[in-house]
Protein backbone atom coordinates (compact mmCIF):
# COMPACT_ATOMS: atom_id res chain seq x y z
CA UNK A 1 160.67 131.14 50.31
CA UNK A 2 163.53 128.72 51.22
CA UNK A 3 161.05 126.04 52.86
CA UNK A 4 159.00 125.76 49.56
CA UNK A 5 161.69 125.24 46.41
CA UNK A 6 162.46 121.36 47.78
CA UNK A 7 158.26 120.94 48.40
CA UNK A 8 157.61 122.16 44.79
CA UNK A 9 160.88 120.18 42.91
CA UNK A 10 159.78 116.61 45.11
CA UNK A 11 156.99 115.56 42.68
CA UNK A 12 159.48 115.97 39.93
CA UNK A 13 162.07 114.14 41.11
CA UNK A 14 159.68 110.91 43.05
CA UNK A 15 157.94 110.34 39.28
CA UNK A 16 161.01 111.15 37.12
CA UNK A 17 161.51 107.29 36.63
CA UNK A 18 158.10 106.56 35.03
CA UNK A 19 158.97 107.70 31.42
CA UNK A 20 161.62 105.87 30.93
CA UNK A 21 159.99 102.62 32.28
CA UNK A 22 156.53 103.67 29.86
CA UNK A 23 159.00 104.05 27.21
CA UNK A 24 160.85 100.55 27.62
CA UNK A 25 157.47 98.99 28.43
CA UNK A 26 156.35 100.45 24.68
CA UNK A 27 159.37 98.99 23.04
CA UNK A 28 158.53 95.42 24.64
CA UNK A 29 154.94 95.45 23.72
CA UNK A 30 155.82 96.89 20.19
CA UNK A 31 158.86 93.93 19.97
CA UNK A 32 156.73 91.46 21.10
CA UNK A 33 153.50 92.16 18.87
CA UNK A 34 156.44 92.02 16.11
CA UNK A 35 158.07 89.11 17.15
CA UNK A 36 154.51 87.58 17.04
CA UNK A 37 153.32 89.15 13.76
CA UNK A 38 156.40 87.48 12.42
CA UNK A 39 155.92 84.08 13.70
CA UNK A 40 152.47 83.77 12.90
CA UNK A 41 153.06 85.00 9.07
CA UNK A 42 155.68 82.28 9.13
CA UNK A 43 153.22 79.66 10.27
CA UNK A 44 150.87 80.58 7.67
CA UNK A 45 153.47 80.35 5.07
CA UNK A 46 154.86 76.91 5.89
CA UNK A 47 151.17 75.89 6.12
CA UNK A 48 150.58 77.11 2.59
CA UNK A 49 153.61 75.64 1.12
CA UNK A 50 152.74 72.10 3.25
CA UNK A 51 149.45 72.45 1.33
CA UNK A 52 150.80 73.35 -1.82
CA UNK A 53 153.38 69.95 -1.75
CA UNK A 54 150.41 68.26 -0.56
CA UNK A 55 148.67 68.92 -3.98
CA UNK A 56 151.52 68.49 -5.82
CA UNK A 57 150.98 64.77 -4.85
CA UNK A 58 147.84 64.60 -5.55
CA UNK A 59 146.24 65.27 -2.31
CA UNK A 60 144.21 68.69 -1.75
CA UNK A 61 143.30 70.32 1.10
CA UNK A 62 141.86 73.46 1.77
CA UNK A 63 141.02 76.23 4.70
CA UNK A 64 138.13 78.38 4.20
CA UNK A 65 137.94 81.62 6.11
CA UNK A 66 141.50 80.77 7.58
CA UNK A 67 141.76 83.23 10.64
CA UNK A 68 145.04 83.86 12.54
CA UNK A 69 144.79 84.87 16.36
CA UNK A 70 146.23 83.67 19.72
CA UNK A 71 148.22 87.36 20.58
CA UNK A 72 150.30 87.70 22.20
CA UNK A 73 151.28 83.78 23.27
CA UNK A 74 149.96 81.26 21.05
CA UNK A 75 149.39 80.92 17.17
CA UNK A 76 145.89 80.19 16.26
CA UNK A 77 144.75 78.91 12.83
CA UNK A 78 141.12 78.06 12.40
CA UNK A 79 139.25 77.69 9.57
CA UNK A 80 135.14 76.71 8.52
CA UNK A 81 134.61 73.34 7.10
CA UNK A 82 138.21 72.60 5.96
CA UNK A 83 137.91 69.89 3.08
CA UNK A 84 140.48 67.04 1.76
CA UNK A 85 140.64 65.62 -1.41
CA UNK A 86 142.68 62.73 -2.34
CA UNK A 87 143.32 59.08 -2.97
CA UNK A 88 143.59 56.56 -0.36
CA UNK A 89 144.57 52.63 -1.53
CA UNK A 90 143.01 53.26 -4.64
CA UNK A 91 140.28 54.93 -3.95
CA UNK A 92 139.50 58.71 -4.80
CA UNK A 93 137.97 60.04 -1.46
CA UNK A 94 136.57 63.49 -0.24
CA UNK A 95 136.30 64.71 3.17
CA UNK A 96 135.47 67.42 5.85
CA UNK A 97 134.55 68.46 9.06
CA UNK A 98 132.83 71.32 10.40
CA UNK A 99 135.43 73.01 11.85
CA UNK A 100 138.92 73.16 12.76
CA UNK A 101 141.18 74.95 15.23
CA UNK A 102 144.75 74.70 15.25
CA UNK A 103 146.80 76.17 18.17
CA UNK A 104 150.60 76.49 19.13
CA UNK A 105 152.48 77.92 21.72
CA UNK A 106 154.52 81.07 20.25
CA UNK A 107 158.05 79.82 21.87
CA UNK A 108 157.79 76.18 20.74
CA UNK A 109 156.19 75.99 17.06
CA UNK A 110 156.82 72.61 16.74
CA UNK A 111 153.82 71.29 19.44
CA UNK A 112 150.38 71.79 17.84
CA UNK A 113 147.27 70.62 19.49
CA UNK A 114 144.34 70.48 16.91
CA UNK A 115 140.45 70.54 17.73
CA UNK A 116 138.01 69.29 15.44
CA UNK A 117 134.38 70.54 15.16
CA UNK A 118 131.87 67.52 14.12
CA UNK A 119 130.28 66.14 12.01
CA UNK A 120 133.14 64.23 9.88
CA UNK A 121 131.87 63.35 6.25
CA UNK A 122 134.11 61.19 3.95
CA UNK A 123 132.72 59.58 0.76
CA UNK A 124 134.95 57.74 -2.44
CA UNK A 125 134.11 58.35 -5.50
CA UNK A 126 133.07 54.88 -6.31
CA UNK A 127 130.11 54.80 -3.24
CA UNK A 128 131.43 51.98 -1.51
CA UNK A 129 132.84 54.81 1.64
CA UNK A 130 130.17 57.01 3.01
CA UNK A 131 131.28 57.75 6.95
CA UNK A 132 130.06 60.00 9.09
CA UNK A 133 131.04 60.94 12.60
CA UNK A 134 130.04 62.60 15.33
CA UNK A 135 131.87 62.72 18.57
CA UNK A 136 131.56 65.01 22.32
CA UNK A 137 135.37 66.15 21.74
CA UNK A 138 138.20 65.23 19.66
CA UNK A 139 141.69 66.62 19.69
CA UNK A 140 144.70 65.67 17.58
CA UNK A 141 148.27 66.57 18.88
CA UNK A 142 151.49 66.78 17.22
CA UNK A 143 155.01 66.96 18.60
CA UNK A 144 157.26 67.94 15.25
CA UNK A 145 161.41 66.98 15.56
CA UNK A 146 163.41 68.45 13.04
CA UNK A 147 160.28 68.43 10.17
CA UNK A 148 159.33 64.91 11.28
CA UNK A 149 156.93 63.82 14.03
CA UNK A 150 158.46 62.85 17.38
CA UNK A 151 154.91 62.46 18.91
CA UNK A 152 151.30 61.99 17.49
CA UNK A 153 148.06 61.23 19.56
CA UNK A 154 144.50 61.19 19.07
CA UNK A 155 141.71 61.29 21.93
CA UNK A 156 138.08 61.41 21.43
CA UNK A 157 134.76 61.41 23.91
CA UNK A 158 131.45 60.01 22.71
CA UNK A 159 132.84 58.80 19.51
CA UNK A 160 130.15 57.72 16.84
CA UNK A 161 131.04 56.61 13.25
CA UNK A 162 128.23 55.33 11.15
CA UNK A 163 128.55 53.88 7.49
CA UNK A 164 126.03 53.74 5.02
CA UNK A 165 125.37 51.39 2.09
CA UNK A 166 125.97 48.53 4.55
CA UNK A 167 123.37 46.24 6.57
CA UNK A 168 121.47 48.60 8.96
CA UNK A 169 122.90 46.33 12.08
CA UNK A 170 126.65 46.51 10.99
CA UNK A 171 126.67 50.41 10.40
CA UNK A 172 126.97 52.06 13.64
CA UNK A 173 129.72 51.72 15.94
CA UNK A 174 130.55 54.02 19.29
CA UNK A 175 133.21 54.44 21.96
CA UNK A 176 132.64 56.14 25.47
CA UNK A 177 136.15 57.66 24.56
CA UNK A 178 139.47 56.13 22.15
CA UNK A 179 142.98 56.94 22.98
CA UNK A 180 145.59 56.46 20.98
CA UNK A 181 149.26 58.01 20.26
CA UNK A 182 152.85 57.17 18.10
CA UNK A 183 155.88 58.04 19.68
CA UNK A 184 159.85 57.71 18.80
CA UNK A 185 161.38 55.31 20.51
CA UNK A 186 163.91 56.92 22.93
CA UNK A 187 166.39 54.18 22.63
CA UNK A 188 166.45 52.60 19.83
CA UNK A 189 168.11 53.51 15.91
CA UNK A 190 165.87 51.35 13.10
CA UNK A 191 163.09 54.30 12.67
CA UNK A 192 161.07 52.64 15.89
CA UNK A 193 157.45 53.87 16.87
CA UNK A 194 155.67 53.34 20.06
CA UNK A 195 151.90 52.96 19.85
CA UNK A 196 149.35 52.30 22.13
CA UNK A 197 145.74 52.37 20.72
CA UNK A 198 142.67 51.78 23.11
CA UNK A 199 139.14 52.39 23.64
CA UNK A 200 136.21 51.70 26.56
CA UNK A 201 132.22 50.86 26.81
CA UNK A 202 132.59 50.32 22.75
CA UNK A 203 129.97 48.88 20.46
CA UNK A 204 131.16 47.41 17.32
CA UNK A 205 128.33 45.57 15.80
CA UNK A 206 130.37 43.02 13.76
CA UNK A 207 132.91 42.18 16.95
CA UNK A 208 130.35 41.99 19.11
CA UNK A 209 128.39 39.30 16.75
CA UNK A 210 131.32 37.54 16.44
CA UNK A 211 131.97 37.70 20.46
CA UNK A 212 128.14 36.81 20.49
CA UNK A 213 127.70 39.11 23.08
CA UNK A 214 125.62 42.25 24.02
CA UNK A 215 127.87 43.57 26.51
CA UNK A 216 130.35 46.73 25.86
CA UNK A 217 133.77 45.49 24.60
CA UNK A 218 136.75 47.46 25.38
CA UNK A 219 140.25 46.95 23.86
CA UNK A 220 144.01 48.39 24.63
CA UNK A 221 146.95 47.19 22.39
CA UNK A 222 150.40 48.30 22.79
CA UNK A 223 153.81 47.83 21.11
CA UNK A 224 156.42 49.06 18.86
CA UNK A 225 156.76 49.33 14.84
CA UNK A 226 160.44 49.58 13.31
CA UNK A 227 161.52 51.17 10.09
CA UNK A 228 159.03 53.99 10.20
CA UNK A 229 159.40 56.58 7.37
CA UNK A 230 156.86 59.03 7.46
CA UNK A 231 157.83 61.36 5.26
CA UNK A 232 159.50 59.18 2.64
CA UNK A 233 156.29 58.26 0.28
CA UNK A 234 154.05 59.91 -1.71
CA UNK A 235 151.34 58.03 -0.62
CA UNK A 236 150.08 55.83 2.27
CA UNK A 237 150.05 52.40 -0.10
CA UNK A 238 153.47 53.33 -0.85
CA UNK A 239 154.53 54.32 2.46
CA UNK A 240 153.38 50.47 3.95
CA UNK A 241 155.46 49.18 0.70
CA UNK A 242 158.54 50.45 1.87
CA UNK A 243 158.16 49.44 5.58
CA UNK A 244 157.54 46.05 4.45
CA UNK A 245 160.79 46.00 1.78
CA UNK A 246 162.35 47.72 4.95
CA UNK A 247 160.87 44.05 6.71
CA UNK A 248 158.96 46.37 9.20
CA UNK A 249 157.91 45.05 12.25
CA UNK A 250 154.69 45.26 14.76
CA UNK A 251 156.20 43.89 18.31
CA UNK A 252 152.89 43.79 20.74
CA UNK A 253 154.18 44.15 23.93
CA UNK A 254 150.66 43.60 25.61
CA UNK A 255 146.85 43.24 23.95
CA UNK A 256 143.68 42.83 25.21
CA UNK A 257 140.34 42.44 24.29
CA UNK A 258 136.97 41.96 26.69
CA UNK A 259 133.67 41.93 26.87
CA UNK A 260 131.84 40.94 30.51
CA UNK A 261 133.93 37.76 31.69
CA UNK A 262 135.14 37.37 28.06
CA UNK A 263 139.38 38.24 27.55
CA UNK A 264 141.79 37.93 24.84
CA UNK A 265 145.14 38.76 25.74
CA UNK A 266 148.38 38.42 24.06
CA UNK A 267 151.68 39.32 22.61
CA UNK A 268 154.09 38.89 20.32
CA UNK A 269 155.30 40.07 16.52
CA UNK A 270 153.46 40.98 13.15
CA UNK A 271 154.71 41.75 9.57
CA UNK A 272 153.05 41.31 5.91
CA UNK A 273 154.58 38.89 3.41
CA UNK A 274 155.43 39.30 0.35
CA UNK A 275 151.53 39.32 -0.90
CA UNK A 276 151.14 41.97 1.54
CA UNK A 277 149.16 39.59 4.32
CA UNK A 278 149.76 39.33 7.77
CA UNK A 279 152.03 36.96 8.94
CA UNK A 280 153.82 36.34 12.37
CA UNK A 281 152.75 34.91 15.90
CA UNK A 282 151.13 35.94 18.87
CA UNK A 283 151.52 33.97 22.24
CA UNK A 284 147.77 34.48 23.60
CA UNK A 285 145.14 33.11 26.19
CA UNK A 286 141.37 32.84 25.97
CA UNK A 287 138.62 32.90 28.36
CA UNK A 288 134.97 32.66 27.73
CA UNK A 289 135.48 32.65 23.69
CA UNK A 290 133.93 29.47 22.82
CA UNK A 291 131.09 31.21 20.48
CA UNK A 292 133.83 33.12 18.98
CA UNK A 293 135.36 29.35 18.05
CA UNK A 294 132.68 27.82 16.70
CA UNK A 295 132.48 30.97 14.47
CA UNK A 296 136.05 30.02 13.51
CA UNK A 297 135.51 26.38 12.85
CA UNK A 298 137.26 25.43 16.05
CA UNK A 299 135.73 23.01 18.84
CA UNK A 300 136.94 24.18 22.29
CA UNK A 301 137.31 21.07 22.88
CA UNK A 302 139.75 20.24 20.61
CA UNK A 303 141.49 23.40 21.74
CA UNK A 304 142.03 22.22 25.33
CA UNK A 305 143.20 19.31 24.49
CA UNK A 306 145.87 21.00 22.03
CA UNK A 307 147.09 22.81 25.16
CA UNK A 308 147.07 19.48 27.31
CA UNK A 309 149.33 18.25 24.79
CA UNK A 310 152.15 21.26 23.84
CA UNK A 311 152.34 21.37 27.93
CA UNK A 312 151.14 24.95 28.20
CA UNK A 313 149.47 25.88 31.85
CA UNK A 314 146.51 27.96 31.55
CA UNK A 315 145.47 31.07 33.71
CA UNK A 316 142.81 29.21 35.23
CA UNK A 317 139.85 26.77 34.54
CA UNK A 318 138.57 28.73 32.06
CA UNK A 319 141.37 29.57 30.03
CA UNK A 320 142.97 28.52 27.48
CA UNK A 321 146.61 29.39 25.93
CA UNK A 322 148.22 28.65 22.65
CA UNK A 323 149.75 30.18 20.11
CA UNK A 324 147.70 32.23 17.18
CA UNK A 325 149.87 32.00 13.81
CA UNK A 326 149.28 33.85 10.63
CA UNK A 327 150.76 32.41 7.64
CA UNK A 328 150.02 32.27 3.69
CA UNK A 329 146.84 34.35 4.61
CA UNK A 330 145.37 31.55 7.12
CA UNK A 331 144.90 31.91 10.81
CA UNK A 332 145.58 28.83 12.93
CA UNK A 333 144.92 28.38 16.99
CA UNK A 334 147.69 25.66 18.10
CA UNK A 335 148.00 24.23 15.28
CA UNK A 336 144.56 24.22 14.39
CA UNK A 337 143.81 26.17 11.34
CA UNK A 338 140.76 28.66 11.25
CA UNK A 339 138.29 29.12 8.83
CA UNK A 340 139.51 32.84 8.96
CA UNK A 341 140.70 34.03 5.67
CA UNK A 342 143.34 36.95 5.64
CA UNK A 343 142.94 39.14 2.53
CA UNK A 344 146.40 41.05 1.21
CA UNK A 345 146.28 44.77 2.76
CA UNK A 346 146.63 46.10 -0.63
């Protein structure tokens, strides 16, 4: 009787730990599916409220079907063929996509990555926008800092946009992919952006008449913009008005267009004048170009020998480098001026 009391109280005692560990395992899951229930309600709400200032201004947006999920550690918002109404430098435009799907980690609320289902439709009012797009993937991410964006990029595969109402030849244009993002400038304190926006293997029916050339053209520009507000204007026309009262600034640190043994490189800094036109320099070279000058008025020629005379070395035979200058809405090569016209932005 002795030898079997310990045998029949060991079971007891070698599982008595279990309950307690079920029972704090239960209050995690039950914490956690709070904690979560909370943050996505609160996600929902600021999105509502966003939407709601949104309107307030004129611009509407809505979410059909929105759908919450991601449990237990993302947010998920998605929505059927979310649509935006609103005005856009003067003109009254609607748009929307097929789907969307918005997703955030649960811990840090303030990066969102966005996928967008094609087609895009957008149309004005007036007839004179009606784009469509089509694309293999697109995603939009956003990096919020204290209710303002820190980081914003775009990337896209198979990118198609075709316009209608235009010439059948100029209404079609594709990328194999486009990259592009806006950053805040680590080191610097007058509002500065960094942007880089580039695509590959493009097709852009006017540029590539201009270029006179069949070929794929691919382009990557980088640089910085100062006195960036982006939440101080009701509207985008406004927004560019006070970045150029601010005397906002484009500095291209590097840009470059090709197409085959075609290049266009070149730097410098951009702004818009007071009747909202481009105006500022950039230090460039070209190679291959010289359709691309006649089309401009220019004899290469003439060009050559303008570099010949400010002293400027080229890159090699075929190149040619002088100054491009935007001023009073003209565009002159060194010194020579353009038949390019420069219309005001708005």
């Amino acid at each position: 009787m002795q030898s079997t009391i310990p045998a029949a109280k060991q079971p007891q005692q070698t599982y008595s730990w279990v309950y307690p560990s079920l029972a704090v395992l239960a209050a995690l899951l039950i914490g956690w599916s709070g904690f979560w229930f909370f943050k996505t309600r609160q996600a929902a709400s600021a999105l509502a409220g966003w939407m709601q200032r949104e309107s307030e201004l004129g611009r509407l947006w809505s979410c059909p079907g929105e759908k919450i999920g991601g449990f237990p550690f993302s947010m998920e918002i998605s929505c059927a063929n979310p649509l935006f109404q609103g005005e856009l430098f003067g003109k009254k435009l609607t748009g929307s996509v097929r789907a969307l799907h918005a997703t955030s980690p649960l811990l840090s609320t303030g990066d969102v990555i966005v996928q967008l289902d094609p087609p895009l439709a957008a149309k004005s009012s007036d007839g004179t926008i009606d784009l469509t797009a089509q694309w293999g993937q697109l995603i939009v991410e956003f990096e919020l800092l204290e209710k303002a964006f820190n980081r914003v990029s775009i990337s896209s595969a198979q990118l198609r946009l075709t316009s209608k109402g235009g010439p059948p030849e100029t209404s079609a244009a594709s990328f194999d992919d486009f990259n592009s993002y806006c950053v805040l400038s680590p080191d610097r304190h007058d509002r500065a952006y960094d942007f880089m926006v580039s695509f590959n293997q493009g097709s852009v029916p006017p540029l590539n008449r201009f270029l006179d050339t069949h070929l794929p053209v691919g382009m990557h520009v980088e640089g910085t913009v100062s006195q960036v507000n982006p939440g101080g204007a009701a509207t985008l026309q406004e927004a560019i008005e006070k970045w150029r009262t601010d005397n906002g600034r484009v500095e291209i640190g590097t840009a470059w267009l090709t197409s085959g043994s075609m290049i266009f490189d070149a730097k410098g800094n951009l702004g818009l004048d007071s009747a909202r036109r481009i105006d500022g320099k950039l230090d460039a070279s070209f190679g291959g170009l010289e359709k691309a000058f006649s089309h401009m008025g220019l004899d290469p020629g003439l060009l050559k020998a303008g570099q010949v005379m400010a002293g400027v070395l080229s890159h090699g035979t075929d190149r040619v480098s002088l100054p491009v200058t935007f001023a009073d809405g003209n565009v002159a090569i060194g010194g020579f001026r353009t038949n390019l016209q420069i219309p005001p932005l708005y």
